[in-house]
Each structure stands twice: as structure tokens, then as C-alpha cells.
C-alpha atoms as a PDB file:
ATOM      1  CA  UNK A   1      43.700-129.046  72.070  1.00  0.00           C
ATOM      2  CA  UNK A   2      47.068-129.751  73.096  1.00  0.00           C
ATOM      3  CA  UNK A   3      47.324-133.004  71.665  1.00  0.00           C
ATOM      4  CA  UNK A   4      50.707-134.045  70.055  1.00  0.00           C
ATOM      5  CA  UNK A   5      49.744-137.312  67.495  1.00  0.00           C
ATOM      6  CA  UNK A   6      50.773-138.584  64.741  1.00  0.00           C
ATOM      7  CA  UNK A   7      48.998-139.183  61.238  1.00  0.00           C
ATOM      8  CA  UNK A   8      50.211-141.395  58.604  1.00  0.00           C
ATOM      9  CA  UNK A   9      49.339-141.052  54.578  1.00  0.00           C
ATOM     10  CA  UNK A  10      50.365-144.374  52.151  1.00  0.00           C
ATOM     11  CA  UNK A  11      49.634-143.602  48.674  1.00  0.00           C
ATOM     12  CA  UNK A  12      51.239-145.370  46.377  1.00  0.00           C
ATOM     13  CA  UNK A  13      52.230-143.449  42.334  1.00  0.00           C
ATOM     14  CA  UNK A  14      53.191-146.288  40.205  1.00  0.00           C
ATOM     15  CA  UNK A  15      54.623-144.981  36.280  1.00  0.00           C
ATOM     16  CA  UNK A  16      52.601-146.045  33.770  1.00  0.00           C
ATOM     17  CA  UNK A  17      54.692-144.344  30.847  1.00  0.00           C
ATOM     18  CA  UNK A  18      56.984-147.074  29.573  1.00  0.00           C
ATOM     19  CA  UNK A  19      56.486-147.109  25.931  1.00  0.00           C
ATOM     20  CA  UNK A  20      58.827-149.510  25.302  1.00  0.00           C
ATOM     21  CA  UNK A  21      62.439-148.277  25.834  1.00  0.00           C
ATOM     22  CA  UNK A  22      62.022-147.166  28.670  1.00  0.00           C
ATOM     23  CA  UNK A  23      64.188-143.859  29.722  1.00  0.00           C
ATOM     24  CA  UNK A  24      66.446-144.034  26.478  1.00  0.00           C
ATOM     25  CA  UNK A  25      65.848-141.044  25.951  1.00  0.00           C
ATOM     26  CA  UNK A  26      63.923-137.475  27.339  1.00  0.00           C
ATOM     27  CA  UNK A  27      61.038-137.807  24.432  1.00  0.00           C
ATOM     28  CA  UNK A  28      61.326-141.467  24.579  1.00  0.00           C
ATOM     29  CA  UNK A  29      58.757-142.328  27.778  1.00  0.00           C
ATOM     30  CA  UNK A  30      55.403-140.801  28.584  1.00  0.00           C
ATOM     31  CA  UNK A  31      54.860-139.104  32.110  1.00  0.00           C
ATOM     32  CA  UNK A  32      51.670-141.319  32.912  1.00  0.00           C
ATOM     33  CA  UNK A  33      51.494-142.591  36.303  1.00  0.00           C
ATOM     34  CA  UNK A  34      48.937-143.561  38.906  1.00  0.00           C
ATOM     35  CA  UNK A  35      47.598-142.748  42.385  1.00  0.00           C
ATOM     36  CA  UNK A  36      46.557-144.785  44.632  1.00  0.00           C
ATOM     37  CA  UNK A  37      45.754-145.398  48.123  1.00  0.00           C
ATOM     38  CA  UNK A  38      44.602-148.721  49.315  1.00  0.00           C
ATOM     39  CA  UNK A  39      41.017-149.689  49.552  1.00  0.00           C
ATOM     40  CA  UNK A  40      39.569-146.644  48.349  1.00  0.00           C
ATOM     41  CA  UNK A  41      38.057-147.229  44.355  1.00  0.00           C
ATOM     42  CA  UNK A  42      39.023-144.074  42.534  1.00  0.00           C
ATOM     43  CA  UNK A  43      42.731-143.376  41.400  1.00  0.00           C
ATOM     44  CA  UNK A  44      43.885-140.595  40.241  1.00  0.00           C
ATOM     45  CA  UNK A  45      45.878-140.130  36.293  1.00  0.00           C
ATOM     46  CA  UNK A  46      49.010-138.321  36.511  1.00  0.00           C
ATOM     47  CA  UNK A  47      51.679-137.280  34.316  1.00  0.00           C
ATOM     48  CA  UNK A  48      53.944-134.084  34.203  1.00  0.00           C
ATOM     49  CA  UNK A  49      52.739-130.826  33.389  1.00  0.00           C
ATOM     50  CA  UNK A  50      52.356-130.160  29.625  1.00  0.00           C
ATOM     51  CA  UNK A  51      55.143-128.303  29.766  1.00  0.00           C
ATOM     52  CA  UNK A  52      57.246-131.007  30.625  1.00  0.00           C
ATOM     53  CA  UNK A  53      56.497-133.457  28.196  1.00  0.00           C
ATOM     54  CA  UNK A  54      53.537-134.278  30.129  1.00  0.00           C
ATOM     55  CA  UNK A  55      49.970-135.496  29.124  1.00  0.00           C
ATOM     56  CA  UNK A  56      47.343-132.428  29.239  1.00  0.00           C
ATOM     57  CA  UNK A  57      44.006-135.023  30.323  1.00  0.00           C
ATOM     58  CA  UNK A  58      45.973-136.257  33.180  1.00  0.00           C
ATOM     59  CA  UNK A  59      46.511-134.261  36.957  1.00  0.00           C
ATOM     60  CA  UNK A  60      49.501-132.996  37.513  1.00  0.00           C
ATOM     61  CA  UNK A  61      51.609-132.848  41.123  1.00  0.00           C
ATOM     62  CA  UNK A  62      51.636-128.808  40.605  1.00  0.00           C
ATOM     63  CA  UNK A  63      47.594-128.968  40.057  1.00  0.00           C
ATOM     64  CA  UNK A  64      47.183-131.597  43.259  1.00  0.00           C
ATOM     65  CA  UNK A  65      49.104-129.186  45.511  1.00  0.00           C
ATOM     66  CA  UNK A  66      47.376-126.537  44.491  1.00  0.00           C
ATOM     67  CA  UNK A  67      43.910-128.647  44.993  1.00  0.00           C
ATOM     68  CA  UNK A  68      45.325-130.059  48.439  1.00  0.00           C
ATOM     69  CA  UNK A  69      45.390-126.324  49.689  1.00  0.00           C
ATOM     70  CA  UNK A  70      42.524-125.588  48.743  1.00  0.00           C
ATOM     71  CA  UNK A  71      40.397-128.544  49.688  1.00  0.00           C
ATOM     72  CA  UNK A  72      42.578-128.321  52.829  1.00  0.00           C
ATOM     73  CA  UNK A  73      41.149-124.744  53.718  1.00  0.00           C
ATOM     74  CA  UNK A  74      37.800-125.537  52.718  1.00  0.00           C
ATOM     75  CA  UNK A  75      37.455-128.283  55.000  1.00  0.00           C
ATOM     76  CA  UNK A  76      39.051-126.253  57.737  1.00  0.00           C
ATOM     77  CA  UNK A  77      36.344-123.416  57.223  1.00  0.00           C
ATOM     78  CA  UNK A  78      33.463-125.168  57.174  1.00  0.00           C
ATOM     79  CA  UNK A  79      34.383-126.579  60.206  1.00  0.00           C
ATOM     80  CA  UNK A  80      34.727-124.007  61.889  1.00  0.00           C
ATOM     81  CA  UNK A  81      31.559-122.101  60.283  1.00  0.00           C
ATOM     82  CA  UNK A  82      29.668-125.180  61.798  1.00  0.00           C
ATOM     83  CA  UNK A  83      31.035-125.105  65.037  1.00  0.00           C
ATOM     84  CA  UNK A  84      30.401-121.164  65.176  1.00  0.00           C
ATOM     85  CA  UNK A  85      26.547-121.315  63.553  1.00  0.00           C
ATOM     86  CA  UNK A  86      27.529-119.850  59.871  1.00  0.00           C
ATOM     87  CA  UNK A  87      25.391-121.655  57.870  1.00  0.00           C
ATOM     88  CA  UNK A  88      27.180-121.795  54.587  1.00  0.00           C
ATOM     89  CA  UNK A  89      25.224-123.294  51.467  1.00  0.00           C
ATOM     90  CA  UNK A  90      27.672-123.172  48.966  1.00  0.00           C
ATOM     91  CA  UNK A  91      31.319-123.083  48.422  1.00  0.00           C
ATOM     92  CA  UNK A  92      33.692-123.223  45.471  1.00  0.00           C
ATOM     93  CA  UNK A  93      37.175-121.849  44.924  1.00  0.00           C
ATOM     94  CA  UNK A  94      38.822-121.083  41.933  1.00  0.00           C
ATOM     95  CA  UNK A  95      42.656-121.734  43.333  1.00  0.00           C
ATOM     96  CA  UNK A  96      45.494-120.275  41.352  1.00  0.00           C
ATOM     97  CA  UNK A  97      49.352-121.415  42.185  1.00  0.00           C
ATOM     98  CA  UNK A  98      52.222-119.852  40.449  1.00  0.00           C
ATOM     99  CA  UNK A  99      55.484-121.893  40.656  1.00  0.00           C
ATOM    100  CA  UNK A 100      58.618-120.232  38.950  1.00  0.00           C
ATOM    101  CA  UNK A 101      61.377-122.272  36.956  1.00  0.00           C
ATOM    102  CA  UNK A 102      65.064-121.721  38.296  1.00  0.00           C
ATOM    103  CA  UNK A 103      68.153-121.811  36.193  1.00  0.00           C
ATOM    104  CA  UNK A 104      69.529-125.428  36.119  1.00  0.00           C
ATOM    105  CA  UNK A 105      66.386-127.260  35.869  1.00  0.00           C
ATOM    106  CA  UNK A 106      64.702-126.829  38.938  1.00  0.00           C
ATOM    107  CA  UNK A 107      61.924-124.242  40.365  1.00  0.00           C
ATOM    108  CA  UNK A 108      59.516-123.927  43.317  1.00  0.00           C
ATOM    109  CA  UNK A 109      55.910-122.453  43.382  1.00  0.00           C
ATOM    110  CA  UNK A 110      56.153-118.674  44.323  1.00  0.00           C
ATOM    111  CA  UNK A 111      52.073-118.666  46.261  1.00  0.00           C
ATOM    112  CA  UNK A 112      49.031-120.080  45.783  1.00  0.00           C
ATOM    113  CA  UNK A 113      45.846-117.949  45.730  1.00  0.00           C
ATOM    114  CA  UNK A 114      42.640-118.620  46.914  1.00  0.00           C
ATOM    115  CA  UNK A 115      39.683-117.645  45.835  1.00  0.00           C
ATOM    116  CA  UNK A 116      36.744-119.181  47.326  1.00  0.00           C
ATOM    117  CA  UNK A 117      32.828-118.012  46.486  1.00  0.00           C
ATOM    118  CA  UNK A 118      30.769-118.812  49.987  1.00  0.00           C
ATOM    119  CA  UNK A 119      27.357-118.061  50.439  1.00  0.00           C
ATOM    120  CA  UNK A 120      25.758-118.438  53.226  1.00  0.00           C
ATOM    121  CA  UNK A 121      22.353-118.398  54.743  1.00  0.00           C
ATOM    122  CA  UNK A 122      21.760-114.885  56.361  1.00  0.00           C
ATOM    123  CA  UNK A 123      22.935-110.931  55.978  1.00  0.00           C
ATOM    124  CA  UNK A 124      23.992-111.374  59.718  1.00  0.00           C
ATOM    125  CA  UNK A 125      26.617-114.582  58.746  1.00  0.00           C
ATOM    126  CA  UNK A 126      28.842-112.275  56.583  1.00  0.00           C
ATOM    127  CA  UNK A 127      30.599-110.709  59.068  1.00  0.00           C
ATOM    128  CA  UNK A 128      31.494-114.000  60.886  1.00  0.00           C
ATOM    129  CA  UNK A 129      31.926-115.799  57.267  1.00  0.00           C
ATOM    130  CA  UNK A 130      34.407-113.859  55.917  1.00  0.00           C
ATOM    131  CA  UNK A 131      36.682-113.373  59.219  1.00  0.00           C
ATOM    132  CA  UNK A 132      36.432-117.171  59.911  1.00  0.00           C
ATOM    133  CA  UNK A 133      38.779-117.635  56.721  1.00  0.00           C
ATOM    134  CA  UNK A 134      41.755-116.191  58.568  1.00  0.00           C
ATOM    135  CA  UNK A 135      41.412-118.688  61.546  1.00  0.00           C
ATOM    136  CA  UNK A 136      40.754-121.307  58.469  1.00  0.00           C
ATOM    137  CA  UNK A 137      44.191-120.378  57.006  1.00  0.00           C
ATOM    138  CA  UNK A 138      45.956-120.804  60.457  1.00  0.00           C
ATOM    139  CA  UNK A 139      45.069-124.248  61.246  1.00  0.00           C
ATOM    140  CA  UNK A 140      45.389-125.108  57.860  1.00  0.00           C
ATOM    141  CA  UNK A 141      47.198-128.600  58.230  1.00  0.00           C
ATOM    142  CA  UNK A 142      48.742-128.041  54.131  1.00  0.00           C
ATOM    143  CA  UNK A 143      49.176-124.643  54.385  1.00  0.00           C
ATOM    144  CA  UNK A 144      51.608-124.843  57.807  1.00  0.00           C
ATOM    145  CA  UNK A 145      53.410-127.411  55.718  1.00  0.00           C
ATOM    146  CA  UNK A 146      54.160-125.271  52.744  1.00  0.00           C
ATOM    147  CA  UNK A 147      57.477-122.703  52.421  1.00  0.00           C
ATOM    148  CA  UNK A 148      55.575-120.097  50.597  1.00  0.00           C
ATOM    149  CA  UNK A 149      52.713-118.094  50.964  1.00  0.00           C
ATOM    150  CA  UNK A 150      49.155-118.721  50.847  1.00  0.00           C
ATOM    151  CA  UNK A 151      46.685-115.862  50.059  1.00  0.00           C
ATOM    152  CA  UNK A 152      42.760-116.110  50.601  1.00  0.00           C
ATOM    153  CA  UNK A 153      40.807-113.492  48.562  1.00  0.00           C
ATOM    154  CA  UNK A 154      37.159-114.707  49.654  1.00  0.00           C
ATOM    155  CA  UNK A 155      33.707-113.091  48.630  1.00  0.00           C
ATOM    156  CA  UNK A 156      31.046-113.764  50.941  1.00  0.00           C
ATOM    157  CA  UNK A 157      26.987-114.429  49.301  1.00  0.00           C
ATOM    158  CA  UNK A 158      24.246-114.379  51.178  1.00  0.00           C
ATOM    159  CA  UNK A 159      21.828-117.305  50.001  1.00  0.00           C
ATOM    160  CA  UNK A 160      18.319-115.885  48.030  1.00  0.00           C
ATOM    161  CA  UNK A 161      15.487-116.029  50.173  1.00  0.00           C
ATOM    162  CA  UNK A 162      12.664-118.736  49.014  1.00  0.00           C
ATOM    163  CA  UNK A 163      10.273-118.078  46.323  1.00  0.00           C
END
């Protein structure tokens, strides 16, 4: 495992939000703004959070670091359910981040919570299923990149046998 590369990530956010005037003013541009990376067909709509003057339909960066945690420790779990034989059927997780505002205009997220749902195929996975989370955590490639904590709350499901 002891390999020491390098990984590169271009994704280009382009604003979207001049209404005219530009940034006369705090009130006077929209947020809007769009993500892309080249060749791939979806983008992504972004803007500030609501509670920044931001659009409430579009993503915000707070809600994509939140989903690159989580989609970060799902992939790293089922990876290493597969390579261990847990047979999971389902996952979802119902991430929660909390980021705190600082005097002077600033602020930085306090933790994000996890909270996947797995089920998996048999009784005798659960065991394996719900410890595999903490390896999950620690080779996490977003979570060792983060400066504040990362909680996993998981509940385990055993798949209903056939009808």
C-alpha cells in the first residue's frame, strides 16, 4: 500500500450572478455560479447559502462539503464491505454539518455527522458491517483533509428474506 502518488481535480466555478451592475453593491448581484469539470455532461447550480443572499434551488459549497464527506465514506465502506464479503444492499445517509459564524465575517464548520442506514444481506454481516465504518472513516481521503471532526452514527439492517 505504500504508494506515494499524486491525484489532480480541475473543476472549473464560473459566476453566473451578474445582473447588470455587477458588485455595486452587496444586494446588487446574485450568488449563481456553475460547476464544472470537463467532459463530464452534468454541472452543478451554485450560489451562497440562503443566508447569505444566496439562491435556496441552487447547491451550496457548505451542502457539497458536507455531500463530499459523505459520498467520500460511502465509497470507502463499500469497498471495503466488498473486499471483506459484507454484502450490503442498500445505503443512504442523512449527513448533517454544522458550521458556526465568527465575529468579523468569517466562520468554519464545527463537525459533520453521519448518519448512514446500511442493510445488508445476512444476521451474520452486522457485526462486520457496522465495525467496517471505523476503518471507512480512517482512509477516508475527505475526511483526513478536513480540520474538524467527523462523526459516523450508523444503523446496520439486515435485508428481508424473499417472499
Amino acid at each position: 500500500m505504500g504508494r506515494n502518488r499524486e491525484h489532480g481535480y480541475d473543476v472549473t466555478v464560473r459566476w453566473t450572478g451578474d445582473t447588470g451592475e455587477g458588485t455595486a453593491g452587496y444586494r446588487a448581484y446574485a450568488r449563481d455560479h456553475e460547476v464544472t469539470v470537463a467532459g463530464k455532461p452534468t454541472m452543478i447550480l451554485g450560489s451562497a447559502d440562503p443566508a447569505f443572499v444566496g439562491d435556496p434551488d441552487r447547491w451550496n459549497p457548505e451542502e457539497l462539503l458536507v455531500a463530499s464527506l459523505s459520498q467520500c465514506h460511502m465509497l470507502s465502506y463499500l469497498a471495503l464491505c466488498s473486499l471483506k464479503r459484507v454484502v450490503v444492499t442498500g445505503y443512504e445517509d442523512a449527513a448533517q454539518g454544522t458550521m458556526r459564524e465568527t465575529p468579523g465575517g468569517g466562520g468554519a464548520f464545527a463537525e459533520v455527522v453521519l448518519n448512514p442506514v446500511v442493510t445488508v444481506a445476512e444476521e451474520g454481516m452486522v457485526e462486520a458491517a457496522t465495525a467496517l465504518h471505523e476503518e471507512a472513516h480512517r482512509i477516508c481521503f475527505i475526511a483526513n483533509s478536513v480540520n474538524f471532526p467527523v462523526r459516523h452514527a450508523p444503523v446496520i439492517r439486515v435485508s428481508a428474506p424473499p417472499a
